[in-house]
Each structure stands twice: as C-alpha cells, then as structure tokens.
N, C-alpha and C. Protein backbone atom coordinates (compact mmCIF):
# COMPACT_ATOMS: atom_id res chain seq x y z
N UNK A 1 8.85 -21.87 -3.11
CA UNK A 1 8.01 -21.61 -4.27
C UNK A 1 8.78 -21.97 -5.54
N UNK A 2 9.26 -22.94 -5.63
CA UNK A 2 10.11 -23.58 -6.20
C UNK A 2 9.20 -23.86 -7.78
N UNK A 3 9.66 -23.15 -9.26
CA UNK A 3 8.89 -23.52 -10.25
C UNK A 3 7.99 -22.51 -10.56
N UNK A 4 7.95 -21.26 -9.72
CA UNK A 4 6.92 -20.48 -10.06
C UNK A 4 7.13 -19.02 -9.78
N UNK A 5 6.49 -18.20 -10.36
CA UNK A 5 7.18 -16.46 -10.17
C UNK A 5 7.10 -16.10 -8.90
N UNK A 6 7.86 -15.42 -8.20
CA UNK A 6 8.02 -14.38 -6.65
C UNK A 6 6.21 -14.29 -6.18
N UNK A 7 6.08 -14.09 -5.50
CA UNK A 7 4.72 -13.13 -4.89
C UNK A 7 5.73 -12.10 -3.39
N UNK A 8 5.46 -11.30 -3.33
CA UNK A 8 5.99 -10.30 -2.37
C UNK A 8 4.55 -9.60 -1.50
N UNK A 9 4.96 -8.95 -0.17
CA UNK A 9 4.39 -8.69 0.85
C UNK A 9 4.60 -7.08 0.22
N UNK A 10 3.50 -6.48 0.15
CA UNK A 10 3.71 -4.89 -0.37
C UNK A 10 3.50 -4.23 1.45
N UNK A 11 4.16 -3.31 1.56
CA UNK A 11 3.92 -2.60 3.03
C UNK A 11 4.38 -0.84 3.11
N UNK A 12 3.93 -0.80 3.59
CA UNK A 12 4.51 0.89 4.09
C UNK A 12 5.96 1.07 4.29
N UNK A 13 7.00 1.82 4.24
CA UNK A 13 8.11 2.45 4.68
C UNK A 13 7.89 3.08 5.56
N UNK A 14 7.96 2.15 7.02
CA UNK A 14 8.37 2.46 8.14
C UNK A 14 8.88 3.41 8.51
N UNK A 15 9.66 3.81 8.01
CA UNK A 15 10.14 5.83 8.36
C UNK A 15 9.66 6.51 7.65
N UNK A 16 8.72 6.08 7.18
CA UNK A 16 8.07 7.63 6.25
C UNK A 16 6.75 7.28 7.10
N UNK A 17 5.92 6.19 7.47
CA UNK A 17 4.84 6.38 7.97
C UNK A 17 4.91 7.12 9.81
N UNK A 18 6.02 6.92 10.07
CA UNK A 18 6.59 7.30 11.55
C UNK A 18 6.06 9.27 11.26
N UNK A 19 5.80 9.49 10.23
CA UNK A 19 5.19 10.96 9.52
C UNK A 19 4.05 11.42 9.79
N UNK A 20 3.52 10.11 9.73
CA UNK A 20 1.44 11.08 9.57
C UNK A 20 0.72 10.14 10.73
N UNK A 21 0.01 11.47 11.64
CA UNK A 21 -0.99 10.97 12.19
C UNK A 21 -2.57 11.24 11.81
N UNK A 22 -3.39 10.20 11.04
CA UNK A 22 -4.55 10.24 10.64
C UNK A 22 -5.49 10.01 12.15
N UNK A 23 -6.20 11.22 12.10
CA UNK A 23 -7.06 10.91 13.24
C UNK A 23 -8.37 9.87 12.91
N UNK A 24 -9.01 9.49 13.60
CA UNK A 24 -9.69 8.19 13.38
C UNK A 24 -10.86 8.85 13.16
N UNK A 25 -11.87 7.88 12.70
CA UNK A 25 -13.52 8.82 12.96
C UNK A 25 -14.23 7.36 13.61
N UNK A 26 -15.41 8.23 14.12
CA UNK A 26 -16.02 7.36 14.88
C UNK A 26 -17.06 6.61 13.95
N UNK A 27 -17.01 7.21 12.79
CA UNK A 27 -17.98 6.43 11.97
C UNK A 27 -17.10 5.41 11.11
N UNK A 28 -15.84 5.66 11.82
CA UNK A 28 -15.17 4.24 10.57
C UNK A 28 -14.44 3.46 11.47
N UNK A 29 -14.78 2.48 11.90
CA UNK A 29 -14.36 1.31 12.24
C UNK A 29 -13.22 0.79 12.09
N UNK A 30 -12.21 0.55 12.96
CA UNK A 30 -10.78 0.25 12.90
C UNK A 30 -10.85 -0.79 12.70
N UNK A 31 -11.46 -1.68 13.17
CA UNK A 31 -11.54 -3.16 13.13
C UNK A 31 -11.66 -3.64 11.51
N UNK A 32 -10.86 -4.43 11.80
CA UNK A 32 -11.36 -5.16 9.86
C UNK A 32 -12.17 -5.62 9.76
N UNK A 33 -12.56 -6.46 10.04
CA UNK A 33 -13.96 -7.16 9.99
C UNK A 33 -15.01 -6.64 10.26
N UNK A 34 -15.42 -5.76 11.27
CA UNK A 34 -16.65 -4.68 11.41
C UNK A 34 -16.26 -3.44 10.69
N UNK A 35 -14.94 -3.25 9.88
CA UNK A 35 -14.88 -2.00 8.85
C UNK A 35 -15.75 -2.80 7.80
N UNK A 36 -15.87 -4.23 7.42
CA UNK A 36 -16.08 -4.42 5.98
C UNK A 36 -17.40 -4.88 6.12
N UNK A 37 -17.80 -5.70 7.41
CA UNK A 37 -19.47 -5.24 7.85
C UNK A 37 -20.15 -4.21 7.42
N UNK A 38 -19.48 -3.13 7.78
CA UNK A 38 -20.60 -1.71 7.28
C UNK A 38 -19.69 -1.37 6.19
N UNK A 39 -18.76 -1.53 5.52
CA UNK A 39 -18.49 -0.78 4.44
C UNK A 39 -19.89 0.10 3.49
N UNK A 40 -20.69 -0.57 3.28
CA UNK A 40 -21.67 0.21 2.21
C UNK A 40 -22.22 0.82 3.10
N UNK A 41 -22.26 1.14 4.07
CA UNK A 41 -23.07 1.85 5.40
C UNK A 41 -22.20 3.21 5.10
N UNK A 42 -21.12 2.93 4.89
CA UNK A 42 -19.79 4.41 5.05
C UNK A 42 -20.65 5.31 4.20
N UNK A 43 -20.42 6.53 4.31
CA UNK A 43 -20.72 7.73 3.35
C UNK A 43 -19.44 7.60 1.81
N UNK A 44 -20.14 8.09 0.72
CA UNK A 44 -19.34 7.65 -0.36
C UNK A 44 -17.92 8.41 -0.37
N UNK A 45 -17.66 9.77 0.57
CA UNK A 45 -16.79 10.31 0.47
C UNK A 45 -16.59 10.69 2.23
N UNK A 46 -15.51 10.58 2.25
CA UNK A 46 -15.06 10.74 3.96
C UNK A 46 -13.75 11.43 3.81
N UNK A 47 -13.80 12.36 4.88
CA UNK A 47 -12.90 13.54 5.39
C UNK A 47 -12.20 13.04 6.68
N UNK A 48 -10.69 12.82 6.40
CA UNK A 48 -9.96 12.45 8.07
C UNK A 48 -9.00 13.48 8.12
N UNK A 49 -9.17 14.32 9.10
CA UNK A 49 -8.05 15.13 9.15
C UNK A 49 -6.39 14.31 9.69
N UNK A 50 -5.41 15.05 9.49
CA UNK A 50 -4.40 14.50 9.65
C UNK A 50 -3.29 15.58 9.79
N UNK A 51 -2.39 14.75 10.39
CA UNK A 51 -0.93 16.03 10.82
C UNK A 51 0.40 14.74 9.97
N UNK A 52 1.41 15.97 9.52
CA UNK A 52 1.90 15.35 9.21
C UNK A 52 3.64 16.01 8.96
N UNK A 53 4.54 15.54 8.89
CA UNK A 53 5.89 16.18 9.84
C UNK A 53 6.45 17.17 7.48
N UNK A 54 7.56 17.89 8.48
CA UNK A 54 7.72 18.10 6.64
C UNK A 54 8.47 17.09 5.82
N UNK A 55 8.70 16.42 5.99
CA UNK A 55 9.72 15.43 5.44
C UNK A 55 8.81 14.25 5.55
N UNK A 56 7.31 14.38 5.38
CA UNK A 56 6.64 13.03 4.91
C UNK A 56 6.39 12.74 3.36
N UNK A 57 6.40 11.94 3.02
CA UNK A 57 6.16 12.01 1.44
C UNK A 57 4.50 10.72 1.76
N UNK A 58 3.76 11.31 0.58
CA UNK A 58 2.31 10.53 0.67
C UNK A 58 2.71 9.31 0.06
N UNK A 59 2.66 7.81 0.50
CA UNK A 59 3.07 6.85 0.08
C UNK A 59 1.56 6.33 -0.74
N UNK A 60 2.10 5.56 -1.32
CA UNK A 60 0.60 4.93 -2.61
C UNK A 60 0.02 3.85 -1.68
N UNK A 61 0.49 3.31 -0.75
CA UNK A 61 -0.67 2.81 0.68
C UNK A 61 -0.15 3.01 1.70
N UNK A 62 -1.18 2.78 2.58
CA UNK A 62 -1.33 3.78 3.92
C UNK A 62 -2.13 2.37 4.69
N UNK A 63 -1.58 1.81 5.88
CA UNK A 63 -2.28 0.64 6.27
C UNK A 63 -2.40 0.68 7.82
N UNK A 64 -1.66 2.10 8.54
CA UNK A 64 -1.74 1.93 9.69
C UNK A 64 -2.69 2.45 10.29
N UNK A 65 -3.89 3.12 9.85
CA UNK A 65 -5.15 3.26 10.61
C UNK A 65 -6.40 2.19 9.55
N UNK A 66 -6.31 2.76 8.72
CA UNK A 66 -7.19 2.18 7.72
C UNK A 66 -6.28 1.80 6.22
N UNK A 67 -6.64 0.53 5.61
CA UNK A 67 -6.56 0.09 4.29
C UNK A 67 -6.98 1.22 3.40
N UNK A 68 -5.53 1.78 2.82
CA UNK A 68 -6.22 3.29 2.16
C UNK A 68 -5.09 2.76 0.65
N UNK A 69 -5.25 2.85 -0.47
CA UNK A 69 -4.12 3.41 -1.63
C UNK A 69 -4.90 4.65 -2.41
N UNK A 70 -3.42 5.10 -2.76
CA UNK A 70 -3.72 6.20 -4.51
C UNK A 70 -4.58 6.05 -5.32
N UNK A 71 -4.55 6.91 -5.86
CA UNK A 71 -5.04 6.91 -7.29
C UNK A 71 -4.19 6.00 -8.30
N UNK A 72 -2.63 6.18 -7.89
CA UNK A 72 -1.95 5.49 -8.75
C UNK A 72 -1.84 3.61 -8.84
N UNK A 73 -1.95 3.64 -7.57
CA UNK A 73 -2.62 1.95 -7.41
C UNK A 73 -3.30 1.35 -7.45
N UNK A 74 -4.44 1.98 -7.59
CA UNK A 74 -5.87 2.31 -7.91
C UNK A 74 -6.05 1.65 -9.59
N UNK A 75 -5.26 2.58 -10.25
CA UNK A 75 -5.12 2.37 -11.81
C UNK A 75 -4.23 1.07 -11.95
N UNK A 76 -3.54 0.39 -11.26
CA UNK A 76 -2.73 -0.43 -11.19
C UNK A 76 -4.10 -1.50 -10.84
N UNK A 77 -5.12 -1.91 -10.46
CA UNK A 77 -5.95 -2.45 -9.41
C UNK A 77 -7.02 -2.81 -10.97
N UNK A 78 -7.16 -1.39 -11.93
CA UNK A 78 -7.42 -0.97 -12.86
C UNK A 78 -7.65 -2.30 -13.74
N UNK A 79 -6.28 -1.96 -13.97
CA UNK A 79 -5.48 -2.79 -15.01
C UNK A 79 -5.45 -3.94 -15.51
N UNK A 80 -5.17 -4.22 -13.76
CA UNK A 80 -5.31 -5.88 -13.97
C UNK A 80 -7.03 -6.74 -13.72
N UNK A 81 -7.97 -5.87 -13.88
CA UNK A 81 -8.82 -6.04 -13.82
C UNK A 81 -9.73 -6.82 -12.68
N UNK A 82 -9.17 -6.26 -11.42
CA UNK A 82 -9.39 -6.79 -9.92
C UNK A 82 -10.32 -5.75 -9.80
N UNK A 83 -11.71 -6.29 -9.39
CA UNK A 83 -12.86 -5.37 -9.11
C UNK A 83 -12.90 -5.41 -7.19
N UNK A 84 -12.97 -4.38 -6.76
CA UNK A 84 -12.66 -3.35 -5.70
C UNK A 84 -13.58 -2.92 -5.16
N UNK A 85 -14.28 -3.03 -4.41
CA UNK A 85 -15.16 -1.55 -3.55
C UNK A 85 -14.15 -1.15 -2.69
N UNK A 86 -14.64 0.79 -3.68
CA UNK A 86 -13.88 1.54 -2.50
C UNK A 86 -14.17 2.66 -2.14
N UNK A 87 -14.04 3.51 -1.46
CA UNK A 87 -14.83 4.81 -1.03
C UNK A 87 -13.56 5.81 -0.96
N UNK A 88 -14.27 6.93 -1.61
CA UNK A 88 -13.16 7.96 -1.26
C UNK A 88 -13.08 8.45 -0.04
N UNK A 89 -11.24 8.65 0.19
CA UNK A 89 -11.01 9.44 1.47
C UNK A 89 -9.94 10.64 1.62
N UNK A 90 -10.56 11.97 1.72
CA UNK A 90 -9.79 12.87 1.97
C UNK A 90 -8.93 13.32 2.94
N UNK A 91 -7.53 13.08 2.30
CA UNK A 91 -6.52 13.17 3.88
C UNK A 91 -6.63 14.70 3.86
N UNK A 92 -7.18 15.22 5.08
CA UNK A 92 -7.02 17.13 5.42
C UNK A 92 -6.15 17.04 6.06
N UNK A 93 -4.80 18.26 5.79
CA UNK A 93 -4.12 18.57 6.74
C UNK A 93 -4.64 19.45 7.78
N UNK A 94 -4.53 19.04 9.22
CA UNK A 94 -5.28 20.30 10.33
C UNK A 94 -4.69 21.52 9.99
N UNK A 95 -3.50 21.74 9.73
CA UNK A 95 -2.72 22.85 9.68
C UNK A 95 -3.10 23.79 8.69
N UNK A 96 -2.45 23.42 7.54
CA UNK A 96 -2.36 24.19 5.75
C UNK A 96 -4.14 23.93 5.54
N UNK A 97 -5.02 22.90 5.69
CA UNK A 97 -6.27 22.27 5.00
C UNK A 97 -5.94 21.96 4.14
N UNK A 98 -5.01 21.19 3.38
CA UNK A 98 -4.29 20.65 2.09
C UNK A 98 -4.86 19.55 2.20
N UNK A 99 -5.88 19.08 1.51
CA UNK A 99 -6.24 17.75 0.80
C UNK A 99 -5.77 16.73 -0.20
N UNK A 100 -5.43 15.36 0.38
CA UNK A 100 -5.09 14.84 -0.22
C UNK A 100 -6.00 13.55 -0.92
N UNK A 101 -6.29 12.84 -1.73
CA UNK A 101 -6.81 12.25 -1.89
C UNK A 101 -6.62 10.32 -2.16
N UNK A 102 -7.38 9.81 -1.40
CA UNK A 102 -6.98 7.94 -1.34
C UNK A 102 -8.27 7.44 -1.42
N UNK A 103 -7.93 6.32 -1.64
CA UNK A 103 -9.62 5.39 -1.74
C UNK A 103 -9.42 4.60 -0.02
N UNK A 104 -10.66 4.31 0.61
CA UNK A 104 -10.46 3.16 1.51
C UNK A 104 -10.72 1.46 0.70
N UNK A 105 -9.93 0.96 0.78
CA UNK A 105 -10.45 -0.90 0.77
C UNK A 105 -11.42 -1.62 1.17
N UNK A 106 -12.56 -2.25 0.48
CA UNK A 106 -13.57 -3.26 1.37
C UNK A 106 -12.22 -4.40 0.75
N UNK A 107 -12.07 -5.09 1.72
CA UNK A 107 -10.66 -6.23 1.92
C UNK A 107 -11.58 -7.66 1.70
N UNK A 108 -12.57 -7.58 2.17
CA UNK A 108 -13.11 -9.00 2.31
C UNK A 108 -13.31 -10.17 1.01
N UNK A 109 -13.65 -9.07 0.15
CA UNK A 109 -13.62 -10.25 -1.23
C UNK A 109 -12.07 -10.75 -1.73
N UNK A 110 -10.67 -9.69 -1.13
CA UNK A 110 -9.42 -10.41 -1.57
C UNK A 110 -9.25 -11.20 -0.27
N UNK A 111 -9.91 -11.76 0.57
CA UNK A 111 -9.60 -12.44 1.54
C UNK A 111 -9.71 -14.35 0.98
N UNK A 112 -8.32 -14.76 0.99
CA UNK A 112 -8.26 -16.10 0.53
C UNK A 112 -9.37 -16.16 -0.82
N UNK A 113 -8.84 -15.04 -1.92
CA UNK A 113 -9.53 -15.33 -3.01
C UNK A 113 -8.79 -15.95 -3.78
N UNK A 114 -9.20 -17.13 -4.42
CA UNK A 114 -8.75 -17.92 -5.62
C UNK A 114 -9.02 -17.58 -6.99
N UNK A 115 -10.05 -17.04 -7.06
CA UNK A 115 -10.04 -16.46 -8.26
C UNK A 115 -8.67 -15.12 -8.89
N UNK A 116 -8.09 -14.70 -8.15
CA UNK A 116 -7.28 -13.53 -7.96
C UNK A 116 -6.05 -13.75 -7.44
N UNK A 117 -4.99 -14.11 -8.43
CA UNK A 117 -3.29 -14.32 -7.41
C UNK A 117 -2.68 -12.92 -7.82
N UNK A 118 -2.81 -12.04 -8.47
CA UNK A 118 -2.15 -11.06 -8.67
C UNK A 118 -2.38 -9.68 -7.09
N UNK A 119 -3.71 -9.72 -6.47
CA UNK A 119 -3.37 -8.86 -5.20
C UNK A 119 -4.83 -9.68 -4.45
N UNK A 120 -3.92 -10.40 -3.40
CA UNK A 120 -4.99 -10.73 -2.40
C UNK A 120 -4.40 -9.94 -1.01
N UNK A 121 -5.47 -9.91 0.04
CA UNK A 121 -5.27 -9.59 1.12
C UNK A 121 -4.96 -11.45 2.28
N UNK A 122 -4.23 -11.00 3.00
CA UNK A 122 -3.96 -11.71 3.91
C UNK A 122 -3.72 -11.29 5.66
N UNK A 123 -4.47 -11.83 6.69
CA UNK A 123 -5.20 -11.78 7.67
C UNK A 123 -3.93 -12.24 8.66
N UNK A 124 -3.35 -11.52 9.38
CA UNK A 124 -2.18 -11.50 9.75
C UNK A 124 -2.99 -12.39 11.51
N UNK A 125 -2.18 -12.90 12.33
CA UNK A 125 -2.72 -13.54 13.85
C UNK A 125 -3.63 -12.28 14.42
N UNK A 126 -2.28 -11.24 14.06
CA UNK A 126 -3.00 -10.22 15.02
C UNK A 126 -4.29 -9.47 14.73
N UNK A 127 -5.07 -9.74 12.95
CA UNK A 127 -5.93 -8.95 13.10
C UNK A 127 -5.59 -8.45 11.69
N UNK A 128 -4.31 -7.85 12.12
CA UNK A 128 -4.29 -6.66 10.61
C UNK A 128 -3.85 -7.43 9.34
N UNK A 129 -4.49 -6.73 8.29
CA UNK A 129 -4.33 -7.08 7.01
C UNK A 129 -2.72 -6.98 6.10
N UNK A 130 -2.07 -8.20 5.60
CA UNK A 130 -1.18 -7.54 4.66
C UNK A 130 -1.44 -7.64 3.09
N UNK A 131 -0.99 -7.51 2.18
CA UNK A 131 -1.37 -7.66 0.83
C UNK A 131 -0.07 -8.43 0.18
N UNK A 132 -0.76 -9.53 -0.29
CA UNK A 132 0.13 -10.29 -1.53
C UNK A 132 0.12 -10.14 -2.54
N UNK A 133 1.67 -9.53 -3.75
CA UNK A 133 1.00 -9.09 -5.02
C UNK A 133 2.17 -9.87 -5.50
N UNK A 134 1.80 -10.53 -7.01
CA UNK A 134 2.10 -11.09 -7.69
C UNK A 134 3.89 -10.38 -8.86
N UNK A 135 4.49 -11.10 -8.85
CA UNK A 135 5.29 -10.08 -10.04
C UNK A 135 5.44 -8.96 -10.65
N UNK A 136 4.18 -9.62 -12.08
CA UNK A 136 3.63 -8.66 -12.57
C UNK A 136 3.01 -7.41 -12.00
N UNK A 137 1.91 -7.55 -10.71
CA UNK A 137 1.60 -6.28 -10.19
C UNK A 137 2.72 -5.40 -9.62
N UNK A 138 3.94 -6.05 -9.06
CA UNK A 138 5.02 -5.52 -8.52
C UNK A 138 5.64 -4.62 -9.49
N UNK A 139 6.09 -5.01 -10.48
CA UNK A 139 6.89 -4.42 -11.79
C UNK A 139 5.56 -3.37 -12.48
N UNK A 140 4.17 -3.53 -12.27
CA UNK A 140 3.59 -2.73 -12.78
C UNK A 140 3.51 -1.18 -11.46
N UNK A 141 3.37 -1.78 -10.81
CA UNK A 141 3.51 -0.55 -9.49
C UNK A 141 5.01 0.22 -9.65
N UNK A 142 6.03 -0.32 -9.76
CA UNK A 142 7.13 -0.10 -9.79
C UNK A 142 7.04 1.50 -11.03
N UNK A 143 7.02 0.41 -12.50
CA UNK A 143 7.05 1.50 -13.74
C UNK A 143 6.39 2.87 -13.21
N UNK A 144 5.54 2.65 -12.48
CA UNK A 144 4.15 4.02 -12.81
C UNK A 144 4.92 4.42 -11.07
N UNK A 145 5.96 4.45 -10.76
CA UNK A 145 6.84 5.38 -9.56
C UNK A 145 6.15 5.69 -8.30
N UNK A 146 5.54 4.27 -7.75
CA UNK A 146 5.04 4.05 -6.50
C UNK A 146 6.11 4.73 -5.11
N UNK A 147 5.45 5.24 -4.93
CA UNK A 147 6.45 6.04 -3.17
C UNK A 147 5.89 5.41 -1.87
N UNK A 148 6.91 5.31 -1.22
CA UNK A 148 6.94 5.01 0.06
C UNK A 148 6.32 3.86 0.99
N UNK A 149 6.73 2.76 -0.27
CA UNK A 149 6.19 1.28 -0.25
C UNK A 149 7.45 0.24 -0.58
N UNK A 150 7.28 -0.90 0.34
CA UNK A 150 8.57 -1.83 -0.11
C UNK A 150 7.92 -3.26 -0.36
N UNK A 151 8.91 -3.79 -0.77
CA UNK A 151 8.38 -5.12 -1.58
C UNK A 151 9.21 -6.31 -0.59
N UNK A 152 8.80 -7.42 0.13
CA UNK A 152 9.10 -8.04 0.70
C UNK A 152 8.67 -9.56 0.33
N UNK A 153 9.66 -10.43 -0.43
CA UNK A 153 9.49 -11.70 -1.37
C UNK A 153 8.71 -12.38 -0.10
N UNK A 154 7.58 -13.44 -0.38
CA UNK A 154 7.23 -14.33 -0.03
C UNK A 154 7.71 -15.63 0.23
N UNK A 155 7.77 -16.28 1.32
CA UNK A 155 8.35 -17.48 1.28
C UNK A 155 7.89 -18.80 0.87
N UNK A 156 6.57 -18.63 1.77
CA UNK A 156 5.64 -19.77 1.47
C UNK A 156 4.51 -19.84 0.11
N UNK A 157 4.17 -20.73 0.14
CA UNK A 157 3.06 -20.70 -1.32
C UNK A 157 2.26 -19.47 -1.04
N UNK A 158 1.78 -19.13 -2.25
CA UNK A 158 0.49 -18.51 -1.98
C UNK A 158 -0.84 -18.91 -2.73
C-alpha cells in the first residue's frame, strides 16, 4: 500500500473473548447472509442471555456469535458519518441479570462498499465477517478508550 495511509483489521482480544458465552437465539440467525436477509424481520430490541468469567472486560466489538459494537463505536460510526442499520441488543448476565448494552450490525451495505473506505466489512473464505478501518477511524476509536480490541495493519489494497 505503498503511497497511501495504513487500513488495519479491527478484531476481538482473543483472551478476553475466551470470557463470554452469549447464548444464541433461535430467532437470530448465525449465518451472515440469512442474519442480513431478515435483519428488519428482527424485533427492534433483543435480549441474549450470557455467562461470563470475572476477569472479562466488555470489549467495544463482539464478533464471535453475532456482529455486535458499543455505544462507544457506535458514536465513532456517528462521526464519520457511515449510516448503519442496527438493532439493539441486551447482553443479560444469567447469573447477577446485569445488562449490558450493544447494537447488532446489518453488514451487507459495508460489504465491498466503495462509497465508504473508512469501515467496510470484509467476507472472510470461511463465511465470517472481518472489518477494515481506515487510520483516521483507528486513532478516533483509540482517543475515546476502546477495550478489548486490536488493530492488525493491512497488507493488501483495500
């Protein structure tokens, strides 16, 4: 990428997600492509219960059951003026009932979008989604003290 700013692979911290198990629902679709089929089908607010060890910290995305971020990435998403459908989702703890709160992702409009280099989604062999974010979104996630997410430079164009 010779001539032009970084783009990086944003992902989970692997030992902090080794933390939470989100149980699935049968009304939400694991699959990416039949999650973003019915996305407007979803109810506007969804409840997943979840367990989670004491030494988990809530990271600002969450990608191993469902495409979930913060509020704080959310406002980051905000910012840069990337329009989003997203549905709220309440992480319940089974234990305490401590609610936490994330949006889910409809992914399909950042899929190979050109209009948008600052956060597209990208469609991995196997299926699952990763996210490409630009510099600027990196350093803006960064300031506003994103947890339990790492930044992994891109090699190839994007």
């Amino acid at each position: 990428m010779k001539g032009s700013l970084p783009y990086f692979y944003i992902k989970e911290n692997l030992e902090n997600t080794r933390g939470i198990r989100i149980y699935t629902s049968d009304d939400i679709p694991r699959n990416i492509d039949t999650l973003n089929e019915r996305f407007y089908e979803l109810p506007r607010d969804i409840v997943l219960e979840i367990e989670t060890t004491k030494t988990f910290i809530f990271p600002d995305l969450l990608m191993n059951v469902y495409p979930l971020i913060s509020e704080r990435f959310r406002e980051v998403l905000v910012l840069f003026d990337i329009e989003i459908s997203i549905k709220r989702v309440m992480l319940m703890d089974k234990d305490s009932r401590k609610i936490t709160s994330y949006y889910l992702l409809y992914t399909k409009n950042l899929l190979n979008a050109d209009f948008n280099k600052s956060f597209k989604a990208v469609k991995e062999e196997n299926g699952k989604i990763k996210f490409t974010i630009s510099l600027d979104f990196a350093e803006s996630l960064i300031r506003r003290g994103v947890k339990g997410i790492e930044f992994v430079e891109v090699e190839e164009d994007v």
